[in-house]
Protein backbone atom coordinates (compact mmCIF):
# COMPACT_ATOMS: atom_id res chain seq x y z
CA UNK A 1 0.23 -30.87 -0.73
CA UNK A 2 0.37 -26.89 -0.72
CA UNK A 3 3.72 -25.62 0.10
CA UNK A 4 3.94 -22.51 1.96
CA UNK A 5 6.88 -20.12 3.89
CA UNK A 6 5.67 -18.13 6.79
CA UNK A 7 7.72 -15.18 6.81
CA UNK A 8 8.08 -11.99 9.07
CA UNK A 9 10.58 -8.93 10.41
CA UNK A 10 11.39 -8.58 13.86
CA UNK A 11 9.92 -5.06 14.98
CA UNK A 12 10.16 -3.59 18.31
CA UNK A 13 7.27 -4.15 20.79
CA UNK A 14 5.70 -6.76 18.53
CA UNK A 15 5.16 -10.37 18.73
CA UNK A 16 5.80 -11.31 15.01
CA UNK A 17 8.02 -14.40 16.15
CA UNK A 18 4.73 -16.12 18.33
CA UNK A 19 2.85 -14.94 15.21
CA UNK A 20 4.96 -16.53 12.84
CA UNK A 21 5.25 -20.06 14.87
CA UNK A 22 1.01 -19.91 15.63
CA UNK A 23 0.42 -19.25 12.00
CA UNK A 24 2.77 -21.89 10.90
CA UNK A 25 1.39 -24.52 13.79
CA UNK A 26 -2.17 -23.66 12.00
CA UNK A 27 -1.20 -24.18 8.59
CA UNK A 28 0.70 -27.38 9.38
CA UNK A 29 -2.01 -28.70 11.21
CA UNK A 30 -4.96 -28.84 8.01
CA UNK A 31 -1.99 -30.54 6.30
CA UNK A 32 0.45 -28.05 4.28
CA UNK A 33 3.91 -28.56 4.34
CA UNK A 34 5.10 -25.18 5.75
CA UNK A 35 9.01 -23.22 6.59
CA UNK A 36 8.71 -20.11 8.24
CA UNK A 37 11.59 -17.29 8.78
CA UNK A 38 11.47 -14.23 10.79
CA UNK A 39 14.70 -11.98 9.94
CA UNK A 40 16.31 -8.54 10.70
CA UNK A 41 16.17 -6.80 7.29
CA UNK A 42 13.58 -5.50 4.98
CA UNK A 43 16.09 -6.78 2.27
CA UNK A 44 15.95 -10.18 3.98
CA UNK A 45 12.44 -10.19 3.69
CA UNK A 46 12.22 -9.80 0.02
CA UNK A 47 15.29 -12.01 -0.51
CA UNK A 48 13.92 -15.01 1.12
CA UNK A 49 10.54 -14.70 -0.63
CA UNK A 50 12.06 -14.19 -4.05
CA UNK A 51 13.77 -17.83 -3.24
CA UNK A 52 10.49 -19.38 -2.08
CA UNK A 53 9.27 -18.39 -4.91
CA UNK A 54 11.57 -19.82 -7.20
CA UNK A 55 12.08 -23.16 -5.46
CA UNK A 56 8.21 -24.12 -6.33
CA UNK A 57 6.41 -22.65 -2.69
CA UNK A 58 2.65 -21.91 -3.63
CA UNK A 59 1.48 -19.15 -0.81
CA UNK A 60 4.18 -17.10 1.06
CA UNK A 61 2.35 -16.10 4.33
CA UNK A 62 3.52 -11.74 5.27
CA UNK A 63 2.84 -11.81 8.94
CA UNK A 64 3.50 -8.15 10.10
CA UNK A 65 2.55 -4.92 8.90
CA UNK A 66 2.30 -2.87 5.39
CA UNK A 67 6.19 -2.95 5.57
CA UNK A 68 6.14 -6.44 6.13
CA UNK A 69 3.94 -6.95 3.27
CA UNK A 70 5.68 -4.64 0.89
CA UNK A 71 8.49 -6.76 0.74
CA UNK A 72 6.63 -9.77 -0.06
CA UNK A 73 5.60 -8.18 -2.63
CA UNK A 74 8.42 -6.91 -4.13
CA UNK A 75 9.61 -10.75 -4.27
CA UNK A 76 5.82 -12.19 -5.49
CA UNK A 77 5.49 -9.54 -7.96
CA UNK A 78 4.29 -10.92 -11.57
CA UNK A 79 4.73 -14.85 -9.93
CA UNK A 80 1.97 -17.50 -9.53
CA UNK A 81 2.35 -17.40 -6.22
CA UNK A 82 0.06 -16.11 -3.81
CA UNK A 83 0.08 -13.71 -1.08
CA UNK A 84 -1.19 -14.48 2.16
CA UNK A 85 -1.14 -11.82 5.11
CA UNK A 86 -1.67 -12.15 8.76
CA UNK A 87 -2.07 -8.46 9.43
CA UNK A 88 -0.26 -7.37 12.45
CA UNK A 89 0.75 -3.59 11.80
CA UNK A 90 -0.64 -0.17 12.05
CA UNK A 91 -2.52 0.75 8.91
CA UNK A 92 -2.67 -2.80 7.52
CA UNK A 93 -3.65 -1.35 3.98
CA UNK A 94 -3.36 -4.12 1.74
CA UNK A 95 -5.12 -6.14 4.36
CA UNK A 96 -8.09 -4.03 5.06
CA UNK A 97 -8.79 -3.29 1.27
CA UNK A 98 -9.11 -7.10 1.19
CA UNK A 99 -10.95 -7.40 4.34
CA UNK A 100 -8.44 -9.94 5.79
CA UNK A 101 -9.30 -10.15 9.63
CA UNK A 102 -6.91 -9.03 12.49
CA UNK A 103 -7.37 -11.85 14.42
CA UNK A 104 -4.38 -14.23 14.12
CA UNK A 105 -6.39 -17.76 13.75
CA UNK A 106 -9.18 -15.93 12.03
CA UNK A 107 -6.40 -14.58 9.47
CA UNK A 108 -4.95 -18.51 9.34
CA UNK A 109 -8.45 -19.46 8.10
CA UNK A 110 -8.42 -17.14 5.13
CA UNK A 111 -4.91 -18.59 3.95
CA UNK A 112 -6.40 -21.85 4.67
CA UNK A 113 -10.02 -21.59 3.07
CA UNK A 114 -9.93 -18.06 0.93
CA UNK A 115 -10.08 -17.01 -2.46
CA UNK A 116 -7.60 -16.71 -4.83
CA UNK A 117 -7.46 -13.51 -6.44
CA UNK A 118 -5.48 -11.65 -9.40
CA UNK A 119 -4.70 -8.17 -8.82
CA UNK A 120 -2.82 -5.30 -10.27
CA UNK A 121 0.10 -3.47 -9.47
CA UNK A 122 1.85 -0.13 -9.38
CA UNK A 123 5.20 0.29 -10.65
CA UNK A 124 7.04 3.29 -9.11
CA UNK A 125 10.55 4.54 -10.23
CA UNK A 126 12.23 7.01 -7.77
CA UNK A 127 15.71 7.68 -8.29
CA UNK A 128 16.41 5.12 -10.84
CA UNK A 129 15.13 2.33 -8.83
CA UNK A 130 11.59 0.54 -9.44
CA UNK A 131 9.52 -0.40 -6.76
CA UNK A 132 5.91 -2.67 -6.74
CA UNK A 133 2.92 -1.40 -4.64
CA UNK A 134 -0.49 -2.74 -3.58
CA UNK A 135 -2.40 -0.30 -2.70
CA UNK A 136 -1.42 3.70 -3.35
CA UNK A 137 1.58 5.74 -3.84
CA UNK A 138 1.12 9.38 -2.45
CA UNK A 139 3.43 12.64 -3.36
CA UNK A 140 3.60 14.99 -0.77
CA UNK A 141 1.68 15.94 2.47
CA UNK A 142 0.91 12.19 3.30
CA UNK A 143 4.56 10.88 2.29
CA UNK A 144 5.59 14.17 4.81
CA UNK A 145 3.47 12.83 7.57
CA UNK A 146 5.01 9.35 7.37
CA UNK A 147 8.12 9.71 7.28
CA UNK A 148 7.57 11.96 10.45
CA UNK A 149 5.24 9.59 12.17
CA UNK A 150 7.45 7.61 14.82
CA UNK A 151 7.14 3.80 15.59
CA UNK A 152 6.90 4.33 19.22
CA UNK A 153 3.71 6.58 18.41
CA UNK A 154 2.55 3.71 16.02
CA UNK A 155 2.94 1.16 18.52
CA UNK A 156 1.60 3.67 21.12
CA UNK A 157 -1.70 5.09 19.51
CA UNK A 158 -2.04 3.16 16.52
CA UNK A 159 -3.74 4.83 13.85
CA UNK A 160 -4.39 8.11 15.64
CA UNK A 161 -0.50 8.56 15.62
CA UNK A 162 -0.97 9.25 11.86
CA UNK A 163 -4.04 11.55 12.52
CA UNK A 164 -2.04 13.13 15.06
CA UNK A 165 1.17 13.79 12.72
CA UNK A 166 -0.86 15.46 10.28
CA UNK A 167 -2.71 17.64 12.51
CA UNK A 168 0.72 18.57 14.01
CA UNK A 169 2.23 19.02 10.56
CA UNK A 170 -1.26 21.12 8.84
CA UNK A 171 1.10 24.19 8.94
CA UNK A 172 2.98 23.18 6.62
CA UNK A 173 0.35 22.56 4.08
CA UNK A 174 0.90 24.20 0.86
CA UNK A 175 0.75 23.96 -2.77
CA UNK A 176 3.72 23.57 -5.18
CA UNK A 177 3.02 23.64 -8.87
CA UNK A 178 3.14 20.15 -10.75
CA UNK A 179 3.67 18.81 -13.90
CA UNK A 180 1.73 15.62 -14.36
CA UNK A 181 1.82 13.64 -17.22
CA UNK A 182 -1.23 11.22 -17.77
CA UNK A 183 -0.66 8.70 -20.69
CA UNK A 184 1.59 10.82 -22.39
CA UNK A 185 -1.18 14.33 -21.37
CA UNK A 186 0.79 16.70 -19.80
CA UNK A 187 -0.70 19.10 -17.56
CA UNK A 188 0.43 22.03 -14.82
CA UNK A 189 -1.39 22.33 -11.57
CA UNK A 190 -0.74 23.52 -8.00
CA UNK A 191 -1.43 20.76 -5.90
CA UNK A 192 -0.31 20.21 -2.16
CA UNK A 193 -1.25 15.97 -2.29
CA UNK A 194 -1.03 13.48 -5.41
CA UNK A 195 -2.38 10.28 -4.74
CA UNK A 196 -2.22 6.88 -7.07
CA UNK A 197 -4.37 4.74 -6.09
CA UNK A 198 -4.82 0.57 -6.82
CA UNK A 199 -7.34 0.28 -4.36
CA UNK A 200 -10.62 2.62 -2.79
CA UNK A 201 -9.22 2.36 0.94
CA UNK A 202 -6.28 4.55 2.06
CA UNK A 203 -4.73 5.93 5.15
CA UNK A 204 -6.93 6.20 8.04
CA UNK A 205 -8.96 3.72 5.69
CA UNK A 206 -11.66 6.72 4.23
CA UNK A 207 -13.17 5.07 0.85
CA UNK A 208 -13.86 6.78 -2.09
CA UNK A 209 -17.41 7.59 -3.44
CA UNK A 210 -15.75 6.33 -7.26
CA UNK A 211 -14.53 2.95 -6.95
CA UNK A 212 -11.00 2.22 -7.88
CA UNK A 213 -11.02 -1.16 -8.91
CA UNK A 214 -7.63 -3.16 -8.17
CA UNK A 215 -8.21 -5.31 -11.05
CA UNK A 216 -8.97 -3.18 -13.94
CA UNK A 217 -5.73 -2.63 -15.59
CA UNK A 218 -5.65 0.95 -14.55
CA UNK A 219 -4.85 3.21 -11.76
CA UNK A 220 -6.52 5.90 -10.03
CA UNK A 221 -4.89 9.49 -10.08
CA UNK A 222 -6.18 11.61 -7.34
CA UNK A 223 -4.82 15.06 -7.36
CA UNK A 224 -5.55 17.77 -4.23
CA UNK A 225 -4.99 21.34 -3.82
CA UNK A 226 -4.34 22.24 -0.60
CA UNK A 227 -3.43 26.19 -0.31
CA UNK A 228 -4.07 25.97 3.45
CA UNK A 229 -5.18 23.49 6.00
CA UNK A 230 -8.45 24.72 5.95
CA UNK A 231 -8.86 24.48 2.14
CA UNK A 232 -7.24 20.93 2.21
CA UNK A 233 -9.83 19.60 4.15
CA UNK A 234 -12.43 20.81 2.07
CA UNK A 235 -10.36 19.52 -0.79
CA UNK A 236 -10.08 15.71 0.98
CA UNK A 237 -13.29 15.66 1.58
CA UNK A 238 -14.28 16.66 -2.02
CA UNK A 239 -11.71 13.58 -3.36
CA UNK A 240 -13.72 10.95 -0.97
CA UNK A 241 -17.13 12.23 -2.44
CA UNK A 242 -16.29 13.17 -5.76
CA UNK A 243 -18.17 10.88 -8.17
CA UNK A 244 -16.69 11.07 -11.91
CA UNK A 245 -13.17 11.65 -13.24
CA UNK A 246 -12.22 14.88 -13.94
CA UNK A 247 -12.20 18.59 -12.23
CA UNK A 248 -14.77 18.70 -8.93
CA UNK A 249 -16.98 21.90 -9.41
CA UNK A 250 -14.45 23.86 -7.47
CA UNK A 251 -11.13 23.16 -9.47
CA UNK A 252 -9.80 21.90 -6.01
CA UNK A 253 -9.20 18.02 -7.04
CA UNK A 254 -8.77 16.54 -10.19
CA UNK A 255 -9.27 12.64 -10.91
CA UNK A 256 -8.00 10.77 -13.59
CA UNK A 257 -7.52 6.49 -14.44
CA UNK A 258 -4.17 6.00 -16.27
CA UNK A 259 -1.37 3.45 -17.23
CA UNK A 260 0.98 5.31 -16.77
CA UNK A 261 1.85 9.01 -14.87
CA UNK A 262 4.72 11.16 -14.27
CA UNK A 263 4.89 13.59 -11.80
CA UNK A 264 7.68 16.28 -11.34
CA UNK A 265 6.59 19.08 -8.76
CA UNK A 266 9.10 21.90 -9.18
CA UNK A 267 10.39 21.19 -5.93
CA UNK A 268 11.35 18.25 -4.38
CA UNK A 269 8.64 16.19 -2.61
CA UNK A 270 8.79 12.96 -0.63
CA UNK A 271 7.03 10.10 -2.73
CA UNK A 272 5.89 6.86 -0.31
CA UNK A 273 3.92 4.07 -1.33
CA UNK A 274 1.76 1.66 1.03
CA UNK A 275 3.08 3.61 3.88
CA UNK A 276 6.90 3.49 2.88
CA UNK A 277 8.88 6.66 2.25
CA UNK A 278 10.97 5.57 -0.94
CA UNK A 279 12.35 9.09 -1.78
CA UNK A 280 12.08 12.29 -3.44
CA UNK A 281 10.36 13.28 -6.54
CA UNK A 282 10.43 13.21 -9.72
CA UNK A 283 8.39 9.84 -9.56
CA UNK A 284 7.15 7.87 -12.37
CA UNK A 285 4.32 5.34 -12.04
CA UNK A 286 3.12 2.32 -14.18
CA UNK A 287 0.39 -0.37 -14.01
CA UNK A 288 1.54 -3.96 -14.21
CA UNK A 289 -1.95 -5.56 -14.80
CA UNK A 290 -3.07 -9.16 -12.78
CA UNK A 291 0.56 -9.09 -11.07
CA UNK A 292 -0.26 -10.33 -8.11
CA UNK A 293 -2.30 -13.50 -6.97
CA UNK A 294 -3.81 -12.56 -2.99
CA UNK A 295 -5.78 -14.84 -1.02
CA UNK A 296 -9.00 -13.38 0.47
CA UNK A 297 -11.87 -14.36 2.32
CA UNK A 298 -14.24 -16.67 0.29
CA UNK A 299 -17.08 -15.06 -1.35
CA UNK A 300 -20.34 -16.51 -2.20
């Protein structure tokens, strides 16, 4: 009999306790044996996973958002068990990159029925502390506009509230010199945005032209000079098509696949990963390869 905990954090204006009873009503009915807790605390969150995992559960179910799911992973990091996610946020990162559908029963089904998957992760230290991430951790103008973005706008417009932060906040767009250090290559360059990326689909879920592959033992480093907001969006959109690692033909972005980077701007930028601000720069970064077991919808 599969074990499972169905876990979730309260959040304003959201019905993650229904969510968290349905999904465990579902699951109980095809015959797993299934807790559930919805708490206050992100720390609560990753507390009571980290004990699930240890007392033998096989899938902890995240039913919430990318902060939801963040914790989860912080306590199902580099353990057999797997990851389930009823997505129920605003960006829903992790989710979308594995196409898990928003639907609540629909989402049910693919913790039921899915595929079990091994994944890498990122490894981000910030301040002395270490942190796991799914998806991408970003250094500057994207950590800016999250940490700016307000849950009432999330819960109000959804994605657009992002779209509409950074429009809001494209004044402030500006390079700052960076040291990066790429497997132990060190190199200077103005840059307004660094991304590392574990998987193709980010922020308002744009996909890159050259796949990042979650499972190869690498990560993606994505780095964008943005003088002005004008230049920055003709640097994005170079990233998205780019098609090799590398300098673009312009000198504007600058893609790499590493094990490890540092980055060190020479002033202090905000440093987020799957949509959490985590701190200030200087920010190191590591792969921690097949980390993470995910469930996903079956594939032929």
């Amino acid at each position: 009999m599969t074990r499972a905990l169905v876990i979730g954090r309260r959040r304003p204006g959201r019905p993650i306790a229904e969510a968290v009873r349905e999904t465990e009503r579902l699951l109980e009915a095809a015959g797993w044996k299934v807790d559930s807790s919805v708490v206050k605390k992100k720390r609560a969150v990753r507390k009571r996973t980290a004990a699930a995992a240890k007392d033998g559960t096989d899938v902890v179910v995240a039913v919430g958002g990318d902060g939801a799911v963040l914790q989860v992973v912080q306590g199902l990091a580099e353990t057999p068990v797997a990851l389930g996610i009823v997505p129920m946020g605003t960006g829903n990162l992790l989710a979308t990159n594995l196409r898990i559908p928003r639907r609540l029963e629909d989402a049910a089904q693919v913790v039921l029925g899915g595929s079990r998957r091994q994944i890498d992760l990122g490894k981000a230290t910030v301040g002395g502390k270490e942190r796991y991430f799914s998806v991408a951790c970003g250094i500057g103008f994207d950590a800016t506009v999250m940490d700016a973005t307000t849950l009432a706008a999330k819960r109000r417009w959804g994605k657009l509230a992002y779209a509409a932060k950074a429009v809001a906040e494209s004044g402030e767009v500006h390079d700052v010199s960076h040291r990066i250090v790429v497997d132990g290559e060190a190199t200077t360059m103005d840059a307004g945005q660094v991304l590392i990326a574990n998987f193709g689909r980010t922020g308002l879920g744009l996909k890159t032209r050259l796949r990042i592959a979650p499972d190869d033992g690498l990560l993606d480093v994505v780095v964008i000079s943005t003088p002005g907001p004008a230049e920055g969006l003709l640097a994005v959109w170079e990233a998205l098509r780019q098609r090799t690692t590398g300098a673009s033909p312009s000198g504007r972005v600058l893609r790499a696949r590493a094990r490890r980077i540092e980055v060190e701007p020479e002033t202090k930028r905000l440093v987020e990963i799957d949509g959490s601000v985590i701190g200030s720069t200087p920010v190191s970064v590591e792969v921690v390869p097949g980390a993470l077991t995910v469930l996903g919808p079956a594939t032929d």
